[in-house]
Protein backbone atom coordinates (compact mmCIF):
# COMPACT_ATOMS: atom_id res chain seq x y z
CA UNK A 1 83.39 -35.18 219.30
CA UNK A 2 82.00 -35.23 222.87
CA UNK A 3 83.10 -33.34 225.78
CA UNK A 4 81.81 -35.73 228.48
CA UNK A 5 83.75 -37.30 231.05
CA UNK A 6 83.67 -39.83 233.83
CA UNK A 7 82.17 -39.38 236.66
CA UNK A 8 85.47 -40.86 238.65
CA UNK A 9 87.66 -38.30 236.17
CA UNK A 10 84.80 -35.59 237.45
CA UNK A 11 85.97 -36.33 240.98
CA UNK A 12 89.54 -36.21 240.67
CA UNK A 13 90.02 -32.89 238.74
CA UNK A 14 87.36 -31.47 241.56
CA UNK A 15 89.64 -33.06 244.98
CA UNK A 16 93.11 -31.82 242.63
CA UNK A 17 91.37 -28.36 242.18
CA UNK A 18 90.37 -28.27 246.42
CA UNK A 19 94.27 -29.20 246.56
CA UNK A 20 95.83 -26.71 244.73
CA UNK A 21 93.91 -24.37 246.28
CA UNK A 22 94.35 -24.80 249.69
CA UNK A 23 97.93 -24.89 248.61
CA UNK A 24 97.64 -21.35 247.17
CA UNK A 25 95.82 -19.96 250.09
CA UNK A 26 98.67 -21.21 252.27
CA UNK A 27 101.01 -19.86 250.26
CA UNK A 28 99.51 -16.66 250.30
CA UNK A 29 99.83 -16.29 254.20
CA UNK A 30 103.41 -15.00 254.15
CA UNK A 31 102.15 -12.12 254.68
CA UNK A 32 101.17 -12.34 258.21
CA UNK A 33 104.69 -13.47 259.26
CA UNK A 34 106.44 -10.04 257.08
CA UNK A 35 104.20 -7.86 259.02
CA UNK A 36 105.15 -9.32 262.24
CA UNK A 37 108.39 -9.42 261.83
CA UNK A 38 107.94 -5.50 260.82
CA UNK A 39 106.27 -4.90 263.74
CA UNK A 40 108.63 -6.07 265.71
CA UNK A 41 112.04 -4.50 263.68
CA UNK A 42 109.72 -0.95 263.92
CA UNK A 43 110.03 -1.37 267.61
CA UNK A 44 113.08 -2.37 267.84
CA UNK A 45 114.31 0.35 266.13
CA UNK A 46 112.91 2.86 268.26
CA UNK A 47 114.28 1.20 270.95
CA UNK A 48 117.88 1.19 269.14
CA UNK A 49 117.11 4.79 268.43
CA UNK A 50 115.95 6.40 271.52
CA UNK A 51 118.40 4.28 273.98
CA UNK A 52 121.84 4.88 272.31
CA UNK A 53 122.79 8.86 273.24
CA UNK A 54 125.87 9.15 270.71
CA UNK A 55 124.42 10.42 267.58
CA UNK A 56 126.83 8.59 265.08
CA UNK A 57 126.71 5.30 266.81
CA UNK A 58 122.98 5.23 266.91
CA UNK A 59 122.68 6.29 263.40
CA UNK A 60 125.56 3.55 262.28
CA UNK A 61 124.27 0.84 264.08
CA UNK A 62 120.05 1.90 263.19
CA UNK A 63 120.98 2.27 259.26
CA UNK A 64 123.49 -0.96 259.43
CA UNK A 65 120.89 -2.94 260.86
CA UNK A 66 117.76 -1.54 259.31
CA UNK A 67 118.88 -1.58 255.78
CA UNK A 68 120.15 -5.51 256.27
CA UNK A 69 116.99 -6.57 257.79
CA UNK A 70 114.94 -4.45 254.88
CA UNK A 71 116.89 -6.17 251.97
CA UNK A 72 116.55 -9.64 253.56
CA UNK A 73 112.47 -9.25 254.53
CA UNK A 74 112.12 -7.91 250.77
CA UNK A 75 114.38 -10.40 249.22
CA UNK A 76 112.18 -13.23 251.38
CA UNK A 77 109.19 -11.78 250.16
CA UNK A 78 110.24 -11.48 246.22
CA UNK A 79 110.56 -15.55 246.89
CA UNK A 80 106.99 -16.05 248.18
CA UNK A 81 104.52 -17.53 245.01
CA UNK A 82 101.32 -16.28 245.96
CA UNK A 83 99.36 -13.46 247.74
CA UNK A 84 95.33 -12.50 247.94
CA UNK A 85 94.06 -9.89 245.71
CA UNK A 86 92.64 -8.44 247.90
CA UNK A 87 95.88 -8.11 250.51
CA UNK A 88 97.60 -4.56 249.53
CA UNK A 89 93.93 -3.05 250.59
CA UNK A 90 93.71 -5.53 253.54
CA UNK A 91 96.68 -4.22 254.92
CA UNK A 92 97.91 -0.77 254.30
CA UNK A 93 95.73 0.94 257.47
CA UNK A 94 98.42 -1.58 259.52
CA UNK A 95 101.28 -0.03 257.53
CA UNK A 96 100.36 3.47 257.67
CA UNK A 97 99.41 3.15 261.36
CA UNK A 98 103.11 1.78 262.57
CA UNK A 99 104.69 4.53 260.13
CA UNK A 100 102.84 7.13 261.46
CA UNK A 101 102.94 5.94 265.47
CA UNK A 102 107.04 5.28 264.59
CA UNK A 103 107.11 9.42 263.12
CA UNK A 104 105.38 10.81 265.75
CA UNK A 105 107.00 8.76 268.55
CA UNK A 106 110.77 9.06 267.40
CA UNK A 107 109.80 13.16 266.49
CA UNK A 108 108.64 13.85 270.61
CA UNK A 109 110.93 11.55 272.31
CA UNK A 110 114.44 12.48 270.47
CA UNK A 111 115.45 15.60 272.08
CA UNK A 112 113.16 15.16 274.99
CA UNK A 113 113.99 11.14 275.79
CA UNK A 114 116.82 9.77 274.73
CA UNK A 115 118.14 7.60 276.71
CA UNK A 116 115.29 7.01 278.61
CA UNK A 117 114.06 3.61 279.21
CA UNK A 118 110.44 4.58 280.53
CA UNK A 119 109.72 6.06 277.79
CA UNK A 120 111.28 4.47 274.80
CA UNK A 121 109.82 0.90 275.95
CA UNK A 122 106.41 1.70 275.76
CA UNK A 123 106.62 3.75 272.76
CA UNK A 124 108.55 0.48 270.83
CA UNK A 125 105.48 -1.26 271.78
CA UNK A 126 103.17 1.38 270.54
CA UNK A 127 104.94 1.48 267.58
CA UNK A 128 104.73 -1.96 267.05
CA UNK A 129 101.22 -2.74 267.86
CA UNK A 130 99.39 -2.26 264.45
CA UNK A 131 101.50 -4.30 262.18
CA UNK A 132 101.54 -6.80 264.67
CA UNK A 133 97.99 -7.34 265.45
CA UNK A 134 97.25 -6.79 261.70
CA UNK A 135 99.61 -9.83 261.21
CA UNK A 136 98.34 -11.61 263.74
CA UNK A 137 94.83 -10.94 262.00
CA UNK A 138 96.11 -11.84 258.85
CA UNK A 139 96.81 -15.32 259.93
CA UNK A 140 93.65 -15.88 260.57
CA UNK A 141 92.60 -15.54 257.18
């Protein structure tokens, strides 16, 4: 029983092996496009949060709309086939960082803030800013 095989049989298992893995590595850059589009729902709810004075209407509308766009980004993401191995540790500093930036920001400008564009607009964009670079660097990969 021999094990050998032909050097044109050689060639096509290596080009469908370069194949499937180029289609793996594709699939596995989903995450750049959740973390953006995190980035950009962090900001926007500070923005939704520091803008709208009426407690109960900013807390409706922030928990209406948060919890919706939370159940359809993990819902998209429980879809996607592949991710790195390496990814969780890749990209939890960009996590942490927009968590912390959001506490900190929505914990000064509450009381002293709301309602105040000058402030609230910058700070969404602060808030923002890690998960969307980290996306942004995550694409590149």
């Amino acid at each position: 029983m021999t094990n050998e095989i032909s050097p044109e049989a050689a060639r096509a298992a290596l080009a469908s092996a370069a194949t499937t893995r180029e289609a793996v590595q594709a699939e596995g850059r989903w995450m750049a496009t959740y973390m953006l589009s995190f980035g950009l729902g962090f900001g926007a709810a500070a923005l939704l949060l520091g803008l709208i004075e009426n407690f109960w209407l900013r807390m409706g509308l922030f928990l209406a709309i948060w919890i919706t766009f939370v159940l359809v980004m993990v819902r998209w993401a429980s879809t996607r086939l592949a991710s790195a191995r390496t990814q969780a540790r890749r990209v939890a500093g960009w996590w942490v960082g927009t968590s912390v930036l959001f506490a900190v920001v929505l914990f000064l400008g509450t009381d002293r803030f709301q309602g105040q564009l000058s402030y609230w607009l910058p700070a969404a964009a602060l808030i923002a800013a890690p998960l969307v670079i980290g996306g942004l660097l995550e694409r590149r990969k």
